[in-house]
PDB file of N, CA and C in Angstrom:
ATOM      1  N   UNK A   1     108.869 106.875  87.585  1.00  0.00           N
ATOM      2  CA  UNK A   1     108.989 105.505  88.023  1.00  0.00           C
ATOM      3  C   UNK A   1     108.291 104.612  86.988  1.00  0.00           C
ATOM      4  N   UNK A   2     108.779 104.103  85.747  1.00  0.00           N
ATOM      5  CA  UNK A   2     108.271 102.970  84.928  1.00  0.00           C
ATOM      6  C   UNK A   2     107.779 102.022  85.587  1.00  0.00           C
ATOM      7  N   UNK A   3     106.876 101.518  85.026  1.00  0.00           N
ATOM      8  CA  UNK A   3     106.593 100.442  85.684  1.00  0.00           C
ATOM      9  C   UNK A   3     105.873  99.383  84.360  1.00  0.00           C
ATOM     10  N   UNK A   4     105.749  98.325  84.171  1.00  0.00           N
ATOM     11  CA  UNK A   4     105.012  97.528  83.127  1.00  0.00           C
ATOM     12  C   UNK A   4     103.527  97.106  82.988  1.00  0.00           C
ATOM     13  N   UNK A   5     103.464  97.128  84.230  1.00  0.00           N
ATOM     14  CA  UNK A   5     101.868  96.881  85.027  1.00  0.00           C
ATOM     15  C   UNK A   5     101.097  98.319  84.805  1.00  0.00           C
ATOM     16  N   UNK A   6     101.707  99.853  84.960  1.00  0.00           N
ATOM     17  CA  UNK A   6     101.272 100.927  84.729  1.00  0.00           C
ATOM     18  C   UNK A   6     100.867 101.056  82.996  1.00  0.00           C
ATOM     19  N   UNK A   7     101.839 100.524  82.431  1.00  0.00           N
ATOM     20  CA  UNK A   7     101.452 100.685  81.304  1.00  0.00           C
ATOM     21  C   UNK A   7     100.468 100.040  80.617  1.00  0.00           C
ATOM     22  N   UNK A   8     100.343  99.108  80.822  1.00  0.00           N
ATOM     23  CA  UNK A   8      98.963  98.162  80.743  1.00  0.00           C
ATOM     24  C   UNK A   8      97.864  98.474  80.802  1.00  0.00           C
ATOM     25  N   UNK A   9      97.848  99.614  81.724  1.00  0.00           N
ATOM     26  CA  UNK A   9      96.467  99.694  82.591  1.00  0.00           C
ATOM     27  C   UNK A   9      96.262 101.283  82.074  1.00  0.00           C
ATOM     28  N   UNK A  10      97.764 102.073  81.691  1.00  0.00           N
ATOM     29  CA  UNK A  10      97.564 103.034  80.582  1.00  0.00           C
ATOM     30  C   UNK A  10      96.601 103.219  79.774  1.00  0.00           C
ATOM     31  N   UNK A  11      97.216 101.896  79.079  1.00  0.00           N
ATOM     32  CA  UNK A  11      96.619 101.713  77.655  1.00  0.00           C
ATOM     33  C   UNK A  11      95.065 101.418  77.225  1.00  0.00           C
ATOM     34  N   UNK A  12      94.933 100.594  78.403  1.00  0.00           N
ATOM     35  CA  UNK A  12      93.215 100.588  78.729  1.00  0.00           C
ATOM     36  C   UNK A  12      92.541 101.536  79.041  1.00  0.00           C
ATOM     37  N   UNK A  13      92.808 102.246  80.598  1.00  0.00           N
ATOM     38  CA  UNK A  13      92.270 103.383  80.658  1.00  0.00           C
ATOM     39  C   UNK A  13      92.266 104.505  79.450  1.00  0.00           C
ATOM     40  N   UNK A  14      93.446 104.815  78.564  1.00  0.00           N
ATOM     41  CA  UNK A  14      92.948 105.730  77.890  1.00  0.00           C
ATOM     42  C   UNK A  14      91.736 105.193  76.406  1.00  0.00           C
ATOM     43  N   UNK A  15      92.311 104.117  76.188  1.00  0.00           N
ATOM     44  CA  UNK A  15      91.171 103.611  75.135  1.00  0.00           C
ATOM     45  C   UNK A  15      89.833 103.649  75.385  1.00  0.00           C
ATOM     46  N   UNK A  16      89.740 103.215  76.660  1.00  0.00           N
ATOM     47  CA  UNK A  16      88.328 103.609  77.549  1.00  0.00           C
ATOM     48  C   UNK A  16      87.675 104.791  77.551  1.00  0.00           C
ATOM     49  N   UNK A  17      88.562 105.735  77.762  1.00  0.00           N
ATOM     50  CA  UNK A  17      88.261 106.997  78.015  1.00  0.00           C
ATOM     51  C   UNK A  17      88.624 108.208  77.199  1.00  0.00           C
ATOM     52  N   UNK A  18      89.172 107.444  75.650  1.00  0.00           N
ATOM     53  CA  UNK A  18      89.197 108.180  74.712  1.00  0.00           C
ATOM     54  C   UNK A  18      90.404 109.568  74.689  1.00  0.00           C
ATOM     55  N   UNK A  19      91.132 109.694  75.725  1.00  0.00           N
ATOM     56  CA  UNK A  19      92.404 110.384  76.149  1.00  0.00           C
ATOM     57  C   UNK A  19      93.472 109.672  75.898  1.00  0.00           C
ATOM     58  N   UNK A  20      94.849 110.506  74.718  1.00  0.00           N
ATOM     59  CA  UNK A  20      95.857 110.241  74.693  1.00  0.00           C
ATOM     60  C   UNK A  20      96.762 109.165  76.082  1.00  0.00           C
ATOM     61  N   UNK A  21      97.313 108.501  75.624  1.00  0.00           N
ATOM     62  CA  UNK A  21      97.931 107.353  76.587  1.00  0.00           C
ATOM     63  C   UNK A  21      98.872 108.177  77.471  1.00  0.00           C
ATOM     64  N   UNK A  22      99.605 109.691  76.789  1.00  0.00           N
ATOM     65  CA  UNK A  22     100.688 109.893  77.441  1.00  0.00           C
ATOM     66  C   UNK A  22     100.274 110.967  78.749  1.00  0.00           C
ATOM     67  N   UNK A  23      98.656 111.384  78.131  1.00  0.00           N
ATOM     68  CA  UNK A  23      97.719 112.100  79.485  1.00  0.00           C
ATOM     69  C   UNK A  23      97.224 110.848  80.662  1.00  0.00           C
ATOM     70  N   UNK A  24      96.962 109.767  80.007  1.00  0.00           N
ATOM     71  CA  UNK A  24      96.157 108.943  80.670  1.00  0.00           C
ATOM     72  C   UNK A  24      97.605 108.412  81.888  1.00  0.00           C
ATOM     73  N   UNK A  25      98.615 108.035  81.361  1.00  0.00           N
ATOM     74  CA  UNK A  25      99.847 107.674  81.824  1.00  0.00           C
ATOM     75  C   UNK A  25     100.016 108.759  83.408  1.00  0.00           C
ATOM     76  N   UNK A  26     100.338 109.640  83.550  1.00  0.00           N
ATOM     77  CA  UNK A  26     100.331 111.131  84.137  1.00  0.00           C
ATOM     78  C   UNK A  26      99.406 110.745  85.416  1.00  0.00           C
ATOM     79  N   UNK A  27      97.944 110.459  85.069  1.00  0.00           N
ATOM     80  CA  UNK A  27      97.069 110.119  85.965  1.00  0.00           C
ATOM     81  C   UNK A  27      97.398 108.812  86.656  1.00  0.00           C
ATOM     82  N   UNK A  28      97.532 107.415  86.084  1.00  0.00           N
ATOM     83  CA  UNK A  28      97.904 106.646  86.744  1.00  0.00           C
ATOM     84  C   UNK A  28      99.251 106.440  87.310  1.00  0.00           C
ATOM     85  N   UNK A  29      99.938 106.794  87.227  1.00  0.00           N
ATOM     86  CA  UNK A  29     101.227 107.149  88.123  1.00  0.00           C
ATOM     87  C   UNK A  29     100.778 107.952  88.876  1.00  0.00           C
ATOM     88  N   UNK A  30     100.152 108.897  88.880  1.00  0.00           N
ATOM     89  CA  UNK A  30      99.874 110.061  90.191  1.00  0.00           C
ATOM     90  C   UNK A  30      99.205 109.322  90.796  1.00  0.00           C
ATOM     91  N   UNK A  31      98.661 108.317  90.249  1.00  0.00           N
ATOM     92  CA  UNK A  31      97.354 107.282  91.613  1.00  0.00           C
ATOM     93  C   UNK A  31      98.290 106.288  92.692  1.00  0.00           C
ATOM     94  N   UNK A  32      99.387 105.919  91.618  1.00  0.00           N
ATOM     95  CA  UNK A  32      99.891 104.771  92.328  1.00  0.00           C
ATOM     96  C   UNK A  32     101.143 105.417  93.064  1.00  0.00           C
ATOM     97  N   UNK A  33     101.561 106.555  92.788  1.00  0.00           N
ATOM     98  CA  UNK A  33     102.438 107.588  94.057  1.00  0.00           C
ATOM     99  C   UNK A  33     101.486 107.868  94.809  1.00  0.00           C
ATOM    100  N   UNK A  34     100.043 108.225  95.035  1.00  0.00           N
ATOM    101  CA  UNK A  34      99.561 108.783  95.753  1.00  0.00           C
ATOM    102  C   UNK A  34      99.299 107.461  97.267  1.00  0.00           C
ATOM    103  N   UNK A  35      99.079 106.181  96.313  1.00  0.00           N
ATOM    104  CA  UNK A  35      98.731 104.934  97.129  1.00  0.00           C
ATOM    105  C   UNK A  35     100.233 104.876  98.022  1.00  0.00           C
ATOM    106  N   UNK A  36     101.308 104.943  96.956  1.00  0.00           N
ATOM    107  CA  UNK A  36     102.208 104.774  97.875  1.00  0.00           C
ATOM    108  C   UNK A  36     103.248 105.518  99.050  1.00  0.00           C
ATOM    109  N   UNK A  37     102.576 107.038  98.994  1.00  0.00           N
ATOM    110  CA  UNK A  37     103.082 108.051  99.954  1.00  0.00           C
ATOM    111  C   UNK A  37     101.806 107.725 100.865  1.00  0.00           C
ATOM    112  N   UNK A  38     100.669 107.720 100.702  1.00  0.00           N
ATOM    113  CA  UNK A  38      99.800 107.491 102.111  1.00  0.00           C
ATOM    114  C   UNK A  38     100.161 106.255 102.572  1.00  0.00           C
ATOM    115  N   UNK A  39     100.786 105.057 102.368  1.00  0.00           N
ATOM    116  CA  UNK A  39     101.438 103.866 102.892  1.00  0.00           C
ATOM    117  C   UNK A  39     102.606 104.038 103.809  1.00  0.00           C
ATOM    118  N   UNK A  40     103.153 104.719 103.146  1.00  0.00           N
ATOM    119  CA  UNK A  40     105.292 105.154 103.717  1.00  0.00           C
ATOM    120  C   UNK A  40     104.350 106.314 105.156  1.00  0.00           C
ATOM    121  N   UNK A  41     103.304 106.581 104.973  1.00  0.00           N
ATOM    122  CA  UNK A  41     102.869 107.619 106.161  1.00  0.00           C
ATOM    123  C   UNK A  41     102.330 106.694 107.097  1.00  0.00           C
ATOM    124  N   UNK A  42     102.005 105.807 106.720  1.00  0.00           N
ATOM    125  CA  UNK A  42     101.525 104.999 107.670  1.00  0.00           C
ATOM    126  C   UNK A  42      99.951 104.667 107.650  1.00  0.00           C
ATOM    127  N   UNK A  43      99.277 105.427 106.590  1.00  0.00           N
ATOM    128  CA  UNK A  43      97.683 105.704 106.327  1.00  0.00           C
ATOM    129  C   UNK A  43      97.107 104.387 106.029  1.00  0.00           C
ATOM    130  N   UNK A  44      96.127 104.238 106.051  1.00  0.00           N
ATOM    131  CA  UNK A  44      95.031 102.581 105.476  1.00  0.00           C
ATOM    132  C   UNK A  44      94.614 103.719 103.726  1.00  0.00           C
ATOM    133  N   UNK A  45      94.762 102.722 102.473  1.00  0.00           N
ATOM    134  CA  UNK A  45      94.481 103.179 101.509  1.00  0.00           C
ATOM    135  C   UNK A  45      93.231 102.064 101.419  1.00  0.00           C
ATOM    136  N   UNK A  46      91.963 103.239 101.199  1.00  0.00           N
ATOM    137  CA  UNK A  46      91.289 101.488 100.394  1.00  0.00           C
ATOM    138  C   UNK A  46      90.255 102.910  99.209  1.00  0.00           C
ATOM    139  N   UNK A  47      90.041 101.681  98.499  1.00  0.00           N
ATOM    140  CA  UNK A  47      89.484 101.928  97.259  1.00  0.00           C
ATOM    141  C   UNK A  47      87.753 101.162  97.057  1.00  0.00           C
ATOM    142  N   UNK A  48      87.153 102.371  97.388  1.00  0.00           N
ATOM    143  CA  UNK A  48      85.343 101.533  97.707  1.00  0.00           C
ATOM    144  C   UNK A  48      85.550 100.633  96.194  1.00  0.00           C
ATOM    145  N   UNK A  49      84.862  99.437  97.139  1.00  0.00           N
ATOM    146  CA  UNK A  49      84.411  97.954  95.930  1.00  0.00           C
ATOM    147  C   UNK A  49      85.092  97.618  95.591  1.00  0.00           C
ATOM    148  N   UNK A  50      86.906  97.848  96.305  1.00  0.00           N
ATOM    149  CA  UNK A  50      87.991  96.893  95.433  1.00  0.00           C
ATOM    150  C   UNK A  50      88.670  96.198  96.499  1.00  0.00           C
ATOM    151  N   UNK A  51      89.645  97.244  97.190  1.00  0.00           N
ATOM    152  CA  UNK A  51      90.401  96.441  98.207  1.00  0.00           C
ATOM    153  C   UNK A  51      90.221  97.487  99.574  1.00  0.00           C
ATOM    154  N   UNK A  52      91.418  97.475 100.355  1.00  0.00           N
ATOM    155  CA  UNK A  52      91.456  98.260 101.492  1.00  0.00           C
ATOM    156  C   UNK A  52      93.095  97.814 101.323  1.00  0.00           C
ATOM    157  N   UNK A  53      93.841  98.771 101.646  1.00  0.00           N
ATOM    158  CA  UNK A  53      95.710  98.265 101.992  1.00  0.00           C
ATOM    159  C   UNK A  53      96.122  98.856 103.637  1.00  0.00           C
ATOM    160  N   UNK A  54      96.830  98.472 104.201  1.00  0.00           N
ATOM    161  CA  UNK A  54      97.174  98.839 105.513  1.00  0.00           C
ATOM    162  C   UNK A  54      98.358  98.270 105.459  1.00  0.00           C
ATOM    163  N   UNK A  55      99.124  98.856 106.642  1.00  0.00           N
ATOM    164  CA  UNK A  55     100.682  98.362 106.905  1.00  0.00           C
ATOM    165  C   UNK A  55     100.470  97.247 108.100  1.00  0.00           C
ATOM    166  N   UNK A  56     101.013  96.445 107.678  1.00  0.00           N
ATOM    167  CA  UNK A  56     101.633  95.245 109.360  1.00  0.00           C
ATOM    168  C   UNK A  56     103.289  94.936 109.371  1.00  0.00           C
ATOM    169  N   UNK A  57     103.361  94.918 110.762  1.00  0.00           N
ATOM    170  CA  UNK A  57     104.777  94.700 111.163  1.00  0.00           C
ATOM    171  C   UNK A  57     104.891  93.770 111.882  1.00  0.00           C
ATOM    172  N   UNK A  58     105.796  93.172 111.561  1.00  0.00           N
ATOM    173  CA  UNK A  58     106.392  91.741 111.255  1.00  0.00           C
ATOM    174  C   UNK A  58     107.447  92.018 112.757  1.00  0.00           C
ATOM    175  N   UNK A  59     107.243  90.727 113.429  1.00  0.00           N
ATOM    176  CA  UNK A  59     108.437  90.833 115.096  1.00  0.00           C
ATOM    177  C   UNK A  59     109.647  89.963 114.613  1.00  0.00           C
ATOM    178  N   UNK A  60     110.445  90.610 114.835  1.00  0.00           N
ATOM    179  CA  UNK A  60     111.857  89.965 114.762  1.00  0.00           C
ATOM    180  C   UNK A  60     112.362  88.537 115.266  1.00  0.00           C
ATOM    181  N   UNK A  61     112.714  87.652 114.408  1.00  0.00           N
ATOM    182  CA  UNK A  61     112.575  86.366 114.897  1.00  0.00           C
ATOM    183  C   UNK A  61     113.925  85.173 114.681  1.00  0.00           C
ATOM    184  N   UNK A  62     113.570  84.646 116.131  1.00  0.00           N
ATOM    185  CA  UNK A  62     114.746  84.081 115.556  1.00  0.00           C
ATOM    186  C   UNK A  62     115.187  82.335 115.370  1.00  0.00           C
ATOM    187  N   UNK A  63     115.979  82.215 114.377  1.00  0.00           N
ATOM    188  CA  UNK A  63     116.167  80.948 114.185  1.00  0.00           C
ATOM    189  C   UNK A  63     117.044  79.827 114.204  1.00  0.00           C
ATOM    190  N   UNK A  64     116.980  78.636 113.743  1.00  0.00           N
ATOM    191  CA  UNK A  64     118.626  77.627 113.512  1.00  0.00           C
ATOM    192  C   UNK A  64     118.288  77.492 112.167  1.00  0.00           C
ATOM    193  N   UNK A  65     119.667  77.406 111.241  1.00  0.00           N
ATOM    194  CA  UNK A  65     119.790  76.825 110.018  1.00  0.00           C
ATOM    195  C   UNK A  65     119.799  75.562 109.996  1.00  0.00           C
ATOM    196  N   UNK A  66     118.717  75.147 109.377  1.00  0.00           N
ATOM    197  CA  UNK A  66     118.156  73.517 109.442  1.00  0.00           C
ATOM    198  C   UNK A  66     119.597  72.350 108.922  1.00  0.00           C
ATOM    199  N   UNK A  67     120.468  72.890 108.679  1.00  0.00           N
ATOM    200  CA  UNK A  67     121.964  71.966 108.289  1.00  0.00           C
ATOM    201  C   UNK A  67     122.965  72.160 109.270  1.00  0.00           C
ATOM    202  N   UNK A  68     123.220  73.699 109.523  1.00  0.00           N
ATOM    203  CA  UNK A  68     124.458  73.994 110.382  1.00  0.00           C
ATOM    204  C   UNK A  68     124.125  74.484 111.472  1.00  0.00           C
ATOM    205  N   UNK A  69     123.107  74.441 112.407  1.00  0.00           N
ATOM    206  CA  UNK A  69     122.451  74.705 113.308  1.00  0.00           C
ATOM    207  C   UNK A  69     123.328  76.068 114.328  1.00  0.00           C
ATOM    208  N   UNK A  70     123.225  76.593 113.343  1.00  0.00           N
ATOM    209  CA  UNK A  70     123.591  78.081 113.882  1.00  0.00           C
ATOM    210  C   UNK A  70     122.218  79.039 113.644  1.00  0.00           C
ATOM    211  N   UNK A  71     122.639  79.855 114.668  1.00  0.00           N
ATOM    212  CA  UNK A  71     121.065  80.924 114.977  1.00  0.00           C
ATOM    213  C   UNK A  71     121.562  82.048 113.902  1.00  0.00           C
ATOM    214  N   UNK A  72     120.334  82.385 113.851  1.00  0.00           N
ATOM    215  CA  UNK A  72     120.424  84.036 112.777  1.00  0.00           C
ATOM    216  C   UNK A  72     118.991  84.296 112.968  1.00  0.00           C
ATOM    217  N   UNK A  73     119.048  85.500 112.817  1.00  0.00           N
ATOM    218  CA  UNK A  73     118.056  86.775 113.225  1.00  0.00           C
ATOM    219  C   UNK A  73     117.285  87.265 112.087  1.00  0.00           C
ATOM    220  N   UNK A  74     116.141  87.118 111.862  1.00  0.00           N
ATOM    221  CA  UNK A  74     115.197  86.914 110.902  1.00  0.00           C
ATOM    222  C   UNK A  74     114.719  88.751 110.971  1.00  0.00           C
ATOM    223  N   UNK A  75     115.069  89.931 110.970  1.00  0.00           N
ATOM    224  CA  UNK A  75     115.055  91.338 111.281  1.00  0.00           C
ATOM    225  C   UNK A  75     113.519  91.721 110.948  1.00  0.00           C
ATOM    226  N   UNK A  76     112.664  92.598 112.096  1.00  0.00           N
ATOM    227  CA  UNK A  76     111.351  92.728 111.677  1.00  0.00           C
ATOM    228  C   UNK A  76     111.127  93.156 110.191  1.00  0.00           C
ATOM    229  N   UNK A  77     110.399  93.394 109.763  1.00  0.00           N
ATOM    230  CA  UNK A  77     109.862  94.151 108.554  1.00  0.00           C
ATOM    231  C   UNK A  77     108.414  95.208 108.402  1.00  0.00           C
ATOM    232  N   UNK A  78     108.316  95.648 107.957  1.00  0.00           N
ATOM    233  CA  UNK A  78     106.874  95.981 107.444  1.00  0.00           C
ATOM    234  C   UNK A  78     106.393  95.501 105.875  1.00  0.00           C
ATOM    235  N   UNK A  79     104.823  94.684 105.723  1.00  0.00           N
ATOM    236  CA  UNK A  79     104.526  94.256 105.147  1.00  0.00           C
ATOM    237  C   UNK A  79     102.743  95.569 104.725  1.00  0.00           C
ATOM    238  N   UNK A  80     102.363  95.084 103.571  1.00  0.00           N
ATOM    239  CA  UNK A  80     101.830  95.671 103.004  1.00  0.00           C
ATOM    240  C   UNK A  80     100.180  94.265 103.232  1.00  0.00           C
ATOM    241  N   UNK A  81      99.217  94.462 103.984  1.00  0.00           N
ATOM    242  CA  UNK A  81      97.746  94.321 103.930  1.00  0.00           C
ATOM    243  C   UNK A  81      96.831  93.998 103.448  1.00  0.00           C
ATOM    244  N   UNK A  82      96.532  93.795 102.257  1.00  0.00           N
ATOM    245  CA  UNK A  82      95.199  93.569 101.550  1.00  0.00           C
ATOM    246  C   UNK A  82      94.195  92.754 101.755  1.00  0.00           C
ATOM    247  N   UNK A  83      93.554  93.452 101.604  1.00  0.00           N
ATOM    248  CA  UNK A  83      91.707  92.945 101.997  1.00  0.00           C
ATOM    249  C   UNK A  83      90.876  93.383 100.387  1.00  0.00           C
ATOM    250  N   UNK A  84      90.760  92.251 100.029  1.00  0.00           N
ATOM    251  CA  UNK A  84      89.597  92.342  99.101  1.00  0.00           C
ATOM    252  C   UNK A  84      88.324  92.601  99.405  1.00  0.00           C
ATOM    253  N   UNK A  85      87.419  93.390  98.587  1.00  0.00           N
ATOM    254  CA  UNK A  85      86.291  93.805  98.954  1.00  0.00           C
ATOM    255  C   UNK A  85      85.325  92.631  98.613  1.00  0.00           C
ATOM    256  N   UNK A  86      84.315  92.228  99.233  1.00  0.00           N
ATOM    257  CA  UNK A  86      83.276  91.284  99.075  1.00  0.00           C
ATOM    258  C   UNK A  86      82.633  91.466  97.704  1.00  0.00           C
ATOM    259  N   UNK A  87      82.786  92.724  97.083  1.00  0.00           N
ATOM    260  CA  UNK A  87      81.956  92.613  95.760  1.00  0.00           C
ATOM    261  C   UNK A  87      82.676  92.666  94.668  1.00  0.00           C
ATOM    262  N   UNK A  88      84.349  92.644  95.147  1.00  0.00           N
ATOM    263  CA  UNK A  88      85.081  92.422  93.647  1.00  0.00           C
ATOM    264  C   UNK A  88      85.142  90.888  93.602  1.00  0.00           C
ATOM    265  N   UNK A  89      85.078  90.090  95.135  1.00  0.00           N
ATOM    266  CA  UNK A  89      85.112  88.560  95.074  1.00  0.00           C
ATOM    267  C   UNK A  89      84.193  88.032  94.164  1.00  0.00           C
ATOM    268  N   UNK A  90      82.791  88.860  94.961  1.00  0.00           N
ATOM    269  CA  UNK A  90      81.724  88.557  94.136  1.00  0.00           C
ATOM    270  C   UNK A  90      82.033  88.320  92.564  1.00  0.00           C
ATOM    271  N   UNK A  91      82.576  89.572  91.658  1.00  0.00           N
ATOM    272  CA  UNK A  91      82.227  89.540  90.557  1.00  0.00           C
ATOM    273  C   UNK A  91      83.739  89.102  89.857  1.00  0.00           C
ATOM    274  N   UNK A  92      84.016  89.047  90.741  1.00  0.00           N
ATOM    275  CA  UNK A  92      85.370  87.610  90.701  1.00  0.00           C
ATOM    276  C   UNK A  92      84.564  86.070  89.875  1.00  0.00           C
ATOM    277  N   UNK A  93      83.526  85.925  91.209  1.00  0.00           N
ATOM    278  CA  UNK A  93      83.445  84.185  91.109  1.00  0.00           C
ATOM    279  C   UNK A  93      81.982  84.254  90.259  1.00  0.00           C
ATOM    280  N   UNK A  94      81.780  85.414  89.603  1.00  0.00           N
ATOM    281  CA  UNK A  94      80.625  85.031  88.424  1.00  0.00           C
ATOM    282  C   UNK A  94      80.635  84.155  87.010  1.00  0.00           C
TER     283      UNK A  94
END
C-alpha cells in the first residue's frame, strides 16, 4: 500500500536511525497496517504521548435539498476519533 506520507516519515526515520530506507520502509507500513487492522476490529489504538484513535458511528440522517426540497438519506457511517495527548499539545504550543 504506497502511500506519500509513509515515505516521508521513511526517510526520516531511517536517517535517524541510521538503517537503509527500504528496511526502515517495511517497519512503517507494518505500523500503519497494524493501526489499521486494530481499527477495522473495532480496537481503541493510542500511542503513549501522542494521540489515542477510536471508532464513532455516525446515525443515519435525514434531509431536504435546500433548492428542490426533496428528502434524501444521509446513510450512517463510521468515523475515525482522535484525541491528542496533552503533552504533544504541550510541545505543540512551545
Amino acid at each position: 500500500m504506497p502511500r506519500k506520507y509513509a515515505l516521508d516519515i521513511t526517510k526520516k526515520v531511517a536517517l535517524a536511525t541510521g538503517n537503509m530506507q527500504k528496511d526502515t520502509k517495511v517497519i512503517v507500513d507494518a505500523v500503519f497496517e497494524a493501526i489499521l487492522s486494530e481499527l477495522k476490529d473495532g480496537n481503541t489504538v493510542c500511542i503513549r504521548d501522542f494521540f489515542t484513535m477510536s471508532l464513532k458511528k455516525t446515525k443515519e440522517r435525514a434531509y431536504k435539498h435546500v433548492k428542490t426540497k426533496e428528502p434524501f438519506v444521509v446513510p450512517s457511517k463510521t468515523k475515525v476519533k482522535v484525541k491528542i495527548s496533552e503533552i504533544l499539545t504541550e510541545n505543540l504550543n512551545k
